[in-house]
N, C-alpha and C. Protein backbone atom coordinates (compact mmCIF):
# COMPACT_ATOMS: atom_id res chain seq x y z
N UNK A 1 10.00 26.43 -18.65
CA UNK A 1 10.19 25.10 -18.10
C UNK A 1 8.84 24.57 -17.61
N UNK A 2 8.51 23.15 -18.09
CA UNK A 2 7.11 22.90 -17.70
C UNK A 2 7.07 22.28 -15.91
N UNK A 3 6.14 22.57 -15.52
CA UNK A 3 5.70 22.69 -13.90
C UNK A 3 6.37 20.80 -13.77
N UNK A 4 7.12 21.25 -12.12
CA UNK A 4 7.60 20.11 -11.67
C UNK A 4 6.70 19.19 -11.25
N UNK A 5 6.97 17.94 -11.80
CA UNK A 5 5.56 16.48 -11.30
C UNK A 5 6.17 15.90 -10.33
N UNK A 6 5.14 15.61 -9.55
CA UNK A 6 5.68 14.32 -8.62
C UNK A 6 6.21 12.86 -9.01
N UNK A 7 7.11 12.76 -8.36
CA UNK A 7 7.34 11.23 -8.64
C UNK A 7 7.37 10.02 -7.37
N UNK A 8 7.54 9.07 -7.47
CA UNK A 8 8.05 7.78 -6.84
C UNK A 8 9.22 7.31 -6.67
N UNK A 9 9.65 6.76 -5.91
CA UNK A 9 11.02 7.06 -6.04
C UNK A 9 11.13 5.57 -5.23
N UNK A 10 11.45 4.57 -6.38
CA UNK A 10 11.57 2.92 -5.22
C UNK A 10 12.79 2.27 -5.36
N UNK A 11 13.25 1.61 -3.87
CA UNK A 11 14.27 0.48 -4.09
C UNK A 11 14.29 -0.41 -4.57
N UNK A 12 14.83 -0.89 -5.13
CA UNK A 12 15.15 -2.14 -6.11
C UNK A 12 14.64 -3.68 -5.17
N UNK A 13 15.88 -4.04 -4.86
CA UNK A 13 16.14 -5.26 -4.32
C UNK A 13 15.49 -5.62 -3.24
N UNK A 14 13.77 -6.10 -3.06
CA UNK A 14 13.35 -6.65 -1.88
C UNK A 14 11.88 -5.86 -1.91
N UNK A 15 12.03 -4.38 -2.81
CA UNK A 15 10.62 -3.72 -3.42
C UNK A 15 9.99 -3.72 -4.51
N UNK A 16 10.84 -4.08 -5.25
CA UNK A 16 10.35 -4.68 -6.71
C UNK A 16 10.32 -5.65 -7.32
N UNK A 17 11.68 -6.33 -7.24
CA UNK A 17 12.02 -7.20 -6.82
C UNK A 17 12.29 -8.39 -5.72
N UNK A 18 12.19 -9.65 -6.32
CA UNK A 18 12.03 -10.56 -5.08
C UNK A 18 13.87 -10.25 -4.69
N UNK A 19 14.26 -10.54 -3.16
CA UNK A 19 15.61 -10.21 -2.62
C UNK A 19 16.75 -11.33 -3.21
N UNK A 20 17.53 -10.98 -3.74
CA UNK A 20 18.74 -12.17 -4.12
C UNK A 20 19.98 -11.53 -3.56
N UNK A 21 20.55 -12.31 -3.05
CA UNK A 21 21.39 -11.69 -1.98
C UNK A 21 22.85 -11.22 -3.32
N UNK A 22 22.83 -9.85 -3.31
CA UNK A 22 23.64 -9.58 -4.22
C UNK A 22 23.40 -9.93 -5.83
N UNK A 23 22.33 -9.79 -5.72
CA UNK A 23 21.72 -10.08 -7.15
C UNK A 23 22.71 -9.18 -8.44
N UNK A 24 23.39 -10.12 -9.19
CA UNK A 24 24.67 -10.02 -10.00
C UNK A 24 24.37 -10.77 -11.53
N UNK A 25 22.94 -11.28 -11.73
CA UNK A 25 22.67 -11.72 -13.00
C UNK A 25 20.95 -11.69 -13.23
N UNK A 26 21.10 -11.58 -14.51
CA UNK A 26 19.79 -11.38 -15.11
C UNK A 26 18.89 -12.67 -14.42
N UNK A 27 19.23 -13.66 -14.20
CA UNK A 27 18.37 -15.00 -14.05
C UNK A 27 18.23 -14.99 -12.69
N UNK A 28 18.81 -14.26 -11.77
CA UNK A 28 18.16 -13.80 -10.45
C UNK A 28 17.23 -12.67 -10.27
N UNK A 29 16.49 -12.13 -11.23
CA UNK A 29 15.69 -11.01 -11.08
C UNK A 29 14.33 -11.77 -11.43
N UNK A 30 13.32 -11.57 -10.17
CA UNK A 30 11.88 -11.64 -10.19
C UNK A 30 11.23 -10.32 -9.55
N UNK A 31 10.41 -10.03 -10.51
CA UNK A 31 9.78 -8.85 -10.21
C UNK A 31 8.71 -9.11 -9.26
N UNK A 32 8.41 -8.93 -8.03
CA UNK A 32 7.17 -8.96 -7.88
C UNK A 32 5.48 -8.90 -8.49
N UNK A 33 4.87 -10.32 -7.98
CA UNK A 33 3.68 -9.93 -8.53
C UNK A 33 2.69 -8.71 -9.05
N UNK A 34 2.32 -8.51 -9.82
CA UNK A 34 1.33 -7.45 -10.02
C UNK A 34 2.25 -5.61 -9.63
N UNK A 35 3.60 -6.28 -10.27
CA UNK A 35 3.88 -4.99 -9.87
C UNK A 35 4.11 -3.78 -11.18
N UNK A 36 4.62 -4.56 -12.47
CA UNK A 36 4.32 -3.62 -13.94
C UNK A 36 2.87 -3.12 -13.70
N UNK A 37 1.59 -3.65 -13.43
CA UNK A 37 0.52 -3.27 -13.07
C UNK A 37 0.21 -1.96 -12.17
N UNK A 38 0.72 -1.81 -11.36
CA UNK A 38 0.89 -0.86 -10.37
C UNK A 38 1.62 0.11 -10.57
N UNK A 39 2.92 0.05 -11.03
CA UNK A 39 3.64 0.77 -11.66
C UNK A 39 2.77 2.16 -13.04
N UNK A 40 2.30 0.84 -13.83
CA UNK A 40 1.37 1.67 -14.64
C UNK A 40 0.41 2.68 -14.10
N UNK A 41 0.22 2.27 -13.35
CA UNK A 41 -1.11 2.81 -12.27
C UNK A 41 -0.88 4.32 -11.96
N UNK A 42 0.33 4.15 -11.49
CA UNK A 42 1.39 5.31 -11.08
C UNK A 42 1.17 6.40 -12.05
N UNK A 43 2.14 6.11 -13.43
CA UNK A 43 2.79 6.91 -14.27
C UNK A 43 0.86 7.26 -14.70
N UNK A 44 0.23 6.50 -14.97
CA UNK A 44 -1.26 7.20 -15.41
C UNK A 44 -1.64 8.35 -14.67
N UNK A 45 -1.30 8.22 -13.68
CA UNK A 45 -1.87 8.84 -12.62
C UNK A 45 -1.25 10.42 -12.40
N UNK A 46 0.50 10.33 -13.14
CA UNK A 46 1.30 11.31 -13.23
C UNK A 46 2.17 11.43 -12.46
N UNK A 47 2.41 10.24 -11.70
CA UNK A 47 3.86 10.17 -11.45
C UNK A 47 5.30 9.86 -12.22
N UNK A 48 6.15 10.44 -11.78
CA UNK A 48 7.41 10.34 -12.56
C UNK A 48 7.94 8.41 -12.10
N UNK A 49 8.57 7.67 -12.09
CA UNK A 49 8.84 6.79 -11.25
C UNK A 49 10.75 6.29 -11.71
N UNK A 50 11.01 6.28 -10.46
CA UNK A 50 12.28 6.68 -10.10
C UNK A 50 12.84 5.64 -9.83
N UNK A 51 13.99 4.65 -10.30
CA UNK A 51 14.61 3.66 -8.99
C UNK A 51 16.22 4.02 -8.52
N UNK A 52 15.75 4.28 -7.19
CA UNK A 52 17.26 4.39 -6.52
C UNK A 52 17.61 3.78 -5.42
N UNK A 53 18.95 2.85 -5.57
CA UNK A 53 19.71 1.50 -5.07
C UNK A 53 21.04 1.60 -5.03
N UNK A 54 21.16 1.17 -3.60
CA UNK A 54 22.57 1.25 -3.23
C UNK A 54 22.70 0.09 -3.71
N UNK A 55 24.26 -0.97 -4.20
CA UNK A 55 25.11 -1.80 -5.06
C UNK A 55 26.31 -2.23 -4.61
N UNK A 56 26.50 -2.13 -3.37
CA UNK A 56 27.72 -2.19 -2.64
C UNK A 56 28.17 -3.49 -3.13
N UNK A 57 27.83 -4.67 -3.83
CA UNK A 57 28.30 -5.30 -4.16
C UNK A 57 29.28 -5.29 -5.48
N UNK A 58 29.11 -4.04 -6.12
CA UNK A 58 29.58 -3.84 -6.77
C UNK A 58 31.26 -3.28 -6.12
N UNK A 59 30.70 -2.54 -5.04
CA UNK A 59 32.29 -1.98 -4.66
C UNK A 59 32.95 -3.10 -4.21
N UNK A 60 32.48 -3.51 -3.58
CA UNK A 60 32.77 -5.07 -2.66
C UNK A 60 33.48 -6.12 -3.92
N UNK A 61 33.31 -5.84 -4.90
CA UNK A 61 33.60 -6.70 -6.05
C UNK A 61 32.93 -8.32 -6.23
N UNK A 62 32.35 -8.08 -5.63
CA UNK A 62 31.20 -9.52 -5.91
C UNK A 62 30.98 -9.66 -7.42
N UNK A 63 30.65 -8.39 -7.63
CA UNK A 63 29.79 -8.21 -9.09
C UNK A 63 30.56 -6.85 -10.05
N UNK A 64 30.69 -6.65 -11.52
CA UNK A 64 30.94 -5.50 -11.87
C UNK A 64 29.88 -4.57 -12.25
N UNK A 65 30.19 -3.89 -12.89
CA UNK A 65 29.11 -2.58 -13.35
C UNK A 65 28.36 -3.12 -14.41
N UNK A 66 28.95 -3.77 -15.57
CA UNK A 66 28.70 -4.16 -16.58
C UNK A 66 27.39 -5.86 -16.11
N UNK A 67 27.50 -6.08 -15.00
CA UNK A 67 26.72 -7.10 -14.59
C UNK A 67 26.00 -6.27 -13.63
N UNK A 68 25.50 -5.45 -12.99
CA UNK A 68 25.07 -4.33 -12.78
C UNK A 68 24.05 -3.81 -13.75
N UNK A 69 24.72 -3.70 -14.87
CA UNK A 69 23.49 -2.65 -16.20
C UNK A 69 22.87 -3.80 -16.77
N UNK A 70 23.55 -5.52 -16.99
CA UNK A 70 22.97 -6.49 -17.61
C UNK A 70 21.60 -6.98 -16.23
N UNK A 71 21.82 -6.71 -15.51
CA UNK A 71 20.53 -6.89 -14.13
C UNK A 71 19.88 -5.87 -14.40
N UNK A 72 19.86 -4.55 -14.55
CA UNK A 72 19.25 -3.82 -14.62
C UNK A 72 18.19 -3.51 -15.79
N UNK A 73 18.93 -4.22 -17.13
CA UNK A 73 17.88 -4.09 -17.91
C UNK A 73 17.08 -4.93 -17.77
N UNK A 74 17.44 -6.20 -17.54
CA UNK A 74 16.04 -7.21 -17.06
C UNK A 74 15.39 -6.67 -16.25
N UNK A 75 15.70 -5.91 -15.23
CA UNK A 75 14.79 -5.33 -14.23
C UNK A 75 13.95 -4.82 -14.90
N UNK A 76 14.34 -4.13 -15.89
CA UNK A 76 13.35 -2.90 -17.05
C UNK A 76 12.58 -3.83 -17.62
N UNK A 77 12.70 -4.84 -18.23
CA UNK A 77 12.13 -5.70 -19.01
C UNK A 77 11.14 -6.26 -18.35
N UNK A 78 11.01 -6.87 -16.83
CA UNK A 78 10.11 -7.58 -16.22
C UNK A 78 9.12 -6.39 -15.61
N UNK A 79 9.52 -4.83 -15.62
CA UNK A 79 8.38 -3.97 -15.16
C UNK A 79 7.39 -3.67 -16.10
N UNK A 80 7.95 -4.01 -17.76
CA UNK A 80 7.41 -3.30 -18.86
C UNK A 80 6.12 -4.19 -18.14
N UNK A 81 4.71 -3.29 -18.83
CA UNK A 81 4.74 -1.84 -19.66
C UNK A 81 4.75 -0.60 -19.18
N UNK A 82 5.12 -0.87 -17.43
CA UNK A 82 5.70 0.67 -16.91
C UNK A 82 6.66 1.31 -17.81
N UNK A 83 7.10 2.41 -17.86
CA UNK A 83 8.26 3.04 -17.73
C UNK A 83 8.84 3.80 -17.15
N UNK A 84 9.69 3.33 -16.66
CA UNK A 84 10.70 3.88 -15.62
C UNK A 84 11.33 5.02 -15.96
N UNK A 85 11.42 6.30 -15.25
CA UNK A 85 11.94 7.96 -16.09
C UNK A 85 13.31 8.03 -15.83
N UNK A 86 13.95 6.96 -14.48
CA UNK A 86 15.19 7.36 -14.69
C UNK A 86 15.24 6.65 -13.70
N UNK A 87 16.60 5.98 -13.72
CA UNK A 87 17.63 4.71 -12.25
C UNK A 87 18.66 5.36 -12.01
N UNK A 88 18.96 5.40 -10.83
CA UNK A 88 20.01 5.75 -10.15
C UNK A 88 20.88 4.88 -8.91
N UNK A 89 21.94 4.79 -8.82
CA UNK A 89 22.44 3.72 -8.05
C UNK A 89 23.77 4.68 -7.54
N UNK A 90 24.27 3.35 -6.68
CA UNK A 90 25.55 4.03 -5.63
C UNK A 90 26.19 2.17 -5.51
N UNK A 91 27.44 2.63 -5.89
CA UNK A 91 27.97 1.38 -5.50
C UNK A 91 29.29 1.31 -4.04
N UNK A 92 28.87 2.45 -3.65
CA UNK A 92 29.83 2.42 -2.68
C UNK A 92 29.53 1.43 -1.28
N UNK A 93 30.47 1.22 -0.10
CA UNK A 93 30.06 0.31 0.64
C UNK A 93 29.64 1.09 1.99
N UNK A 94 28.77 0.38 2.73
CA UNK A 94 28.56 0.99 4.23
C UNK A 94 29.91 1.59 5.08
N UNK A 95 30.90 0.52 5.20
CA UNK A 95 32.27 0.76 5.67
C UNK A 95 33.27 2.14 5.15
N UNK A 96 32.85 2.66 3.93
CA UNK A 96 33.28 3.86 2.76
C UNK A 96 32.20 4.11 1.81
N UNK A 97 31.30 4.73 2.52
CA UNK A 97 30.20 5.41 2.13
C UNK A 97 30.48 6.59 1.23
N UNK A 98 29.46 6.80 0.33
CA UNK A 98 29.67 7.94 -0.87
C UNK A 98 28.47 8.67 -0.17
N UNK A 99 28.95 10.38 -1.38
CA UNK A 99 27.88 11.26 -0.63
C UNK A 99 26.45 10.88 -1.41
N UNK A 100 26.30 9.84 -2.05
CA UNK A 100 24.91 9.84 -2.66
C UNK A 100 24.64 8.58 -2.08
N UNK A 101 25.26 7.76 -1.04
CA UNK A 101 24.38 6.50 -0.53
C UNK A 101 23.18 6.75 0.02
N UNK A 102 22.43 5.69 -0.36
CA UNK A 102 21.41 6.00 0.98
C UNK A 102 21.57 5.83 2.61
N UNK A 103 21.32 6.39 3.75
CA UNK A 103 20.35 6.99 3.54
C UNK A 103 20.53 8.74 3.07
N UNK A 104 21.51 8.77 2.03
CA UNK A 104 21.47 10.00 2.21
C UNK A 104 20.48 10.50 0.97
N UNK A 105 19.64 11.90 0.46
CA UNK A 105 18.98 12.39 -0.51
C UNK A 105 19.88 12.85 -1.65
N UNK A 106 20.89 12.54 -1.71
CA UNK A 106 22.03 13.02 -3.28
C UNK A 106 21.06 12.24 -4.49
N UNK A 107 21.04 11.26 -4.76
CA UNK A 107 20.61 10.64 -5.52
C UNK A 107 18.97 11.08 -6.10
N UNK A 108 18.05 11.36 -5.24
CA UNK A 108 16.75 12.30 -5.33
C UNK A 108 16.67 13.25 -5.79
N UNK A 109 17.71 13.92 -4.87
CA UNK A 109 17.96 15.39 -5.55
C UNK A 109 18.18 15.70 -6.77
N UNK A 110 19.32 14.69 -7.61
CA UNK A 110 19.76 14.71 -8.76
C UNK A 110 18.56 14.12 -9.61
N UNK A 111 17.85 13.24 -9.32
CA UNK A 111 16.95 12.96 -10.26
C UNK A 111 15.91 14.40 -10.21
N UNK A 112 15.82 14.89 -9.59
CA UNK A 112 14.64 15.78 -9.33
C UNK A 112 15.29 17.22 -9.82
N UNK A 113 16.51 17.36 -9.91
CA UNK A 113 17.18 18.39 -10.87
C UNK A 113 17.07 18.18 -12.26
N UNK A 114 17.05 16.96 -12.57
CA UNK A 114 17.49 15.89 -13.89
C UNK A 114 16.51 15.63 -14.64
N UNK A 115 15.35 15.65 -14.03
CA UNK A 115 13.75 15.59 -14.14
C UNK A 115 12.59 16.51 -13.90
N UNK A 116 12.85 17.76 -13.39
CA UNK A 116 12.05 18.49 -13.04
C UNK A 116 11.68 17.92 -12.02
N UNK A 117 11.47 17.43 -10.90
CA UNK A 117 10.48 16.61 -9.94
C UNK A 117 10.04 17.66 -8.90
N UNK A 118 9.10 17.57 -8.25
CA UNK A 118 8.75 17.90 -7.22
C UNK A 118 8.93 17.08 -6.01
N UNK A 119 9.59 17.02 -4.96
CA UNK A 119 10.27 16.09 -4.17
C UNK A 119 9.18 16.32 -2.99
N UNK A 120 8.74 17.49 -3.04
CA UNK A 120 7.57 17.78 -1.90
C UNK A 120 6.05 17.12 -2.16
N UNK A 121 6.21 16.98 -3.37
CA UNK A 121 4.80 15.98 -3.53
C UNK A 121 4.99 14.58 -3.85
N UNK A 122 6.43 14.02 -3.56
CA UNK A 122 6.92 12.86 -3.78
C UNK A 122 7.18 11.83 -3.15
N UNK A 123 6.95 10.23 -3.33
CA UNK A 123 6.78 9.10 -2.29
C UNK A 123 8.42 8.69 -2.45
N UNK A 124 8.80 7.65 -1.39
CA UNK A 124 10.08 6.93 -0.81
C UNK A 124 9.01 5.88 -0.85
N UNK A 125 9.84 4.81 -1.41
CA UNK A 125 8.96 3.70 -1.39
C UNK A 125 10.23 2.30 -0.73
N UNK A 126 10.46 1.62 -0.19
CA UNK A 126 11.20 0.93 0.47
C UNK A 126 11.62 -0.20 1.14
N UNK A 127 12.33 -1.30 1.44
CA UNK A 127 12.28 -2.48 2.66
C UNK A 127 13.04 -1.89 3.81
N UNK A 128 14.23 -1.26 3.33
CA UNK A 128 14.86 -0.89 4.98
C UNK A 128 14.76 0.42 5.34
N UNK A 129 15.28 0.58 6.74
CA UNK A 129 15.51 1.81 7.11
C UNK A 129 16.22 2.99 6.69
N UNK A 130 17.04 2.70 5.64
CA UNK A 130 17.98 3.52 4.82
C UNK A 130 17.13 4.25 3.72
N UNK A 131 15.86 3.27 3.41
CA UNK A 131 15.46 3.77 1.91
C UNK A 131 14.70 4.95 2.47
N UNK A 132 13.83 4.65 3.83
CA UNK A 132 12.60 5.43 4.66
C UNK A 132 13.79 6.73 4.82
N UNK A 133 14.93 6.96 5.54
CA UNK A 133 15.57 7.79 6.13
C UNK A 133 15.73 8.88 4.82
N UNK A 134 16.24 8.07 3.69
CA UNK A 134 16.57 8.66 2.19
C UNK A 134 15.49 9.65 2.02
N UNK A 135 14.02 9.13 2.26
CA UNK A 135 12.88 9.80 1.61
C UNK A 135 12.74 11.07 2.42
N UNK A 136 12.65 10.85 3.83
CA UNK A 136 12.72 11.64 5.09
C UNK A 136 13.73 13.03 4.94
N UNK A 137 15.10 12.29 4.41
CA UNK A 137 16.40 13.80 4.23
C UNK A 137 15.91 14.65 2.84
N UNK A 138 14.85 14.21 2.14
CA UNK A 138 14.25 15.04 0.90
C UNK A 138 13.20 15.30 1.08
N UNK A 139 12.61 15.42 2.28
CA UNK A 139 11.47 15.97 2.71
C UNK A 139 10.19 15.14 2.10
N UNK A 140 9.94 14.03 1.64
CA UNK A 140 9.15 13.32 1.16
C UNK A 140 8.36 12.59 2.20
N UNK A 141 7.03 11.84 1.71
CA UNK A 141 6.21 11.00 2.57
C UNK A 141 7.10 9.80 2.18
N UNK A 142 6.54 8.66 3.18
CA UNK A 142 7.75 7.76 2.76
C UNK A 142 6.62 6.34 2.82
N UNK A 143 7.18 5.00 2.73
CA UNK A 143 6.11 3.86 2.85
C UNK A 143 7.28 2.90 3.13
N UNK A 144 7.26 1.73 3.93
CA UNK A 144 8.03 0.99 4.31
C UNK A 144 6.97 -0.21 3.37
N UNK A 145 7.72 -1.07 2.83
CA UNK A 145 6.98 -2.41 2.10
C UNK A 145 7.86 -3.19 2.99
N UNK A 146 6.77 -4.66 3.57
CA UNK A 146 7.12 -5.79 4.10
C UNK A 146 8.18 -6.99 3.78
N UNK A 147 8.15 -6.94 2.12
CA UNK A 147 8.97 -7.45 1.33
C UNK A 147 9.85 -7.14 1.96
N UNK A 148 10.74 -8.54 1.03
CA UNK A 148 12.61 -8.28 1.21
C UNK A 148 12.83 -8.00 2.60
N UNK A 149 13.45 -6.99 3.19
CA UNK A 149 13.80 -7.17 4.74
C UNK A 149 12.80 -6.05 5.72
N UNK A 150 11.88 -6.05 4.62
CA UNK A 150 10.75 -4.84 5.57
C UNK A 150 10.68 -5.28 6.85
N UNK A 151 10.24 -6.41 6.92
CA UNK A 151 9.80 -6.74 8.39
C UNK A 151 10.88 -6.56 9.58
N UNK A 152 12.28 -6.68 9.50
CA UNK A 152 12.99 -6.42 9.95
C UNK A 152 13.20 -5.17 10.56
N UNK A 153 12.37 -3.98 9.79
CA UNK A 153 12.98 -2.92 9.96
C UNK A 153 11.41 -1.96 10.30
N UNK A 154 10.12 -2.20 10.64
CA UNK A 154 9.18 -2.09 11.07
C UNK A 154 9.08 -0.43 12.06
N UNK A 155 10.16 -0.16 12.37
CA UNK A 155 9.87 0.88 13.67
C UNK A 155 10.91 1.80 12.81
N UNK A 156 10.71 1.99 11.87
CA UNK A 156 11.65 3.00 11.21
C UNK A 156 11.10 4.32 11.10
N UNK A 157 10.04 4.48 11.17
CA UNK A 157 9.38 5.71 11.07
C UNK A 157 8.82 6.10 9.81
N UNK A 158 8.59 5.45 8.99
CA UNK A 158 8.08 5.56 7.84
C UNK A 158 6.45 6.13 7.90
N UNK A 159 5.66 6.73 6.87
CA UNK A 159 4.76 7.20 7.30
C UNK A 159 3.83 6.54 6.98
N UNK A 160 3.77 5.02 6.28
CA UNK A 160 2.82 4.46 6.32
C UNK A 160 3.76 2.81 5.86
N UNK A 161 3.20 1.84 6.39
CA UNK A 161 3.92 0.41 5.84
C UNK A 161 2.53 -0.46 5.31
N UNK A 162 3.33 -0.99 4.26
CA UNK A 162 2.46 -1.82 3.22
C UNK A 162 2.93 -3.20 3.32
N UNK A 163 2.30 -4.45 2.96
CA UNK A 163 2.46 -5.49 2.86
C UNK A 163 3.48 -5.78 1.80
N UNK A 164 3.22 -4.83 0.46
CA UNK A 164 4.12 -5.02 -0.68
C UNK A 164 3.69 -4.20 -1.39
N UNK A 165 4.69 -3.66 -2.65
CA UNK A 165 4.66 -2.75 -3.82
C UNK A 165 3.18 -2.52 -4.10
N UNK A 166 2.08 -3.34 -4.19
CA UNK A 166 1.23 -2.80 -4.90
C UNK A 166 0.10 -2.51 -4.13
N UNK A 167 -0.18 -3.12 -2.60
CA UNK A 167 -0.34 -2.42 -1.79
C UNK A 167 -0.39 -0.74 -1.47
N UNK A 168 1.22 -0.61 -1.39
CA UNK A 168 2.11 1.02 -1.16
C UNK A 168 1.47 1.67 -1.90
N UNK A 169 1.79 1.10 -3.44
CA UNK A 169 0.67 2.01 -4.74
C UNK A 169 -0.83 2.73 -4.42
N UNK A 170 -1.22 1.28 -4.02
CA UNK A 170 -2.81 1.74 -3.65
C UNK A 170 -2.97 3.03 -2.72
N UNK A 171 -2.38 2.84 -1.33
CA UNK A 171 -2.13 3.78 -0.70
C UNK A 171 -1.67 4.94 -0.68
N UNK A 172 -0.78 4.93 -2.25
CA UNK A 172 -0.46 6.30 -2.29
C UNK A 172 -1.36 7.33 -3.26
N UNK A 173 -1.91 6.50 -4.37
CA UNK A 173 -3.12 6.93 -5.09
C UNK A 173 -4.09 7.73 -4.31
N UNK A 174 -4.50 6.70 -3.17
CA UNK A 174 -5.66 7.37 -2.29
C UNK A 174 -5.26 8.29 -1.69
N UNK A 175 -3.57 8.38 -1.59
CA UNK A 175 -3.24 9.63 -0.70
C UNK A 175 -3.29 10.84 -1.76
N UNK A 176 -3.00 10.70 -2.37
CA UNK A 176 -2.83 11.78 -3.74
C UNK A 176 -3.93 12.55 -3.90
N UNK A 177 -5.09 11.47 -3.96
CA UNK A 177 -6.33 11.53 -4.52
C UNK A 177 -7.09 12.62 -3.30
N UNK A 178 -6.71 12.62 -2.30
CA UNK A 178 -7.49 13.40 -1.65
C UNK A 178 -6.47 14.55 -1.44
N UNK A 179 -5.32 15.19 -1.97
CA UNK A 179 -5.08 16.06 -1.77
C UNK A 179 -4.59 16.85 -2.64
N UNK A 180 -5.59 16.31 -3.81
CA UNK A 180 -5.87 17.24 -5.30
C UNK A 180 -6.91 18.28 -5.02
């Protein structure tokens, strides 16, 4: 089995994307600026890159699954020429929580079984306190981004906060970079 890589591991809605409240169609997805850029940056660099997102709107029935995977590939489409190694989601709600919501690490774990990953050399990348807590229960460094409802959530304990996605990137490169 070839040696486990680190990966990235980011929220969707408010980190990569600009925030649409329940974002349920392709024509509500904007990727953040300069963020396929960064992304690339990443995977050059030898990270795996991961997206995992809770969907409660889906349980909530706002939205179905099938409008769910039609958002999601645009999501894919507006990161190209990243590529993304694997998405993972939870559509359960805060009120009836599943064991893979965030903030819990089910969802990490499984990618990092699913992928070989190394979770100990691996970033949480994030707007709320759920995504930071997620990274934290898998033993990861974590980054709070300002985007989407970052600012809101500021005292979360994250181990470093960025203005936005490509920011976080930068910061995590340099973190990498010195502890090769």
């Amino acid at each position: 089995m070839p040696a486990e890589r680190p990966a990235v591991f980011f929220d969707r809605d408010g980190t990569l994307i600009h925030e649409a409240h329940y974002c349920a169609k392709p024509s509500q997805v904007r990727a953040f600026d300069g963020v396929p850029e960064a992304l690339v940056k990443l995977s050059d660099a030898g990270f795996a890159l991961v997206i995992v997102t809770n969907q409660s709107g889906i349980g909530r029935g706002y939205f179905t699954l099938e409008d769910y995977h039609r958002v999601h590939e645009e999501v894919l489409g507006q990161l190209q020429p990243a590529e993304i190694t694997a998405s993972y989601h939870d559509d359960s709600t805060p009120d009836a929580p599943s064991p893979r919501r965030k903030p819990s690490a089910a969802m990490l774990e499984e990618a990092a079984r699913e992928h070989g990953l190394d979770l100990t050399r691996s970033w949480m990348v994030g707007d709320k306190t759920s995504d930071i807590e997620c990274g934290q229960n898998a033993g990861m460094r974590t980054v709070l981004v300002e985007t989407g409802h970052g600012k809101d959530h500021l005292a979360c304990g994250a181990d470093a906060i960025a203005t936005g996605l490509v920011s976080a990137v930068d910061f995590i490169l340099r973190q990498s970079s010195c502890r090769k």
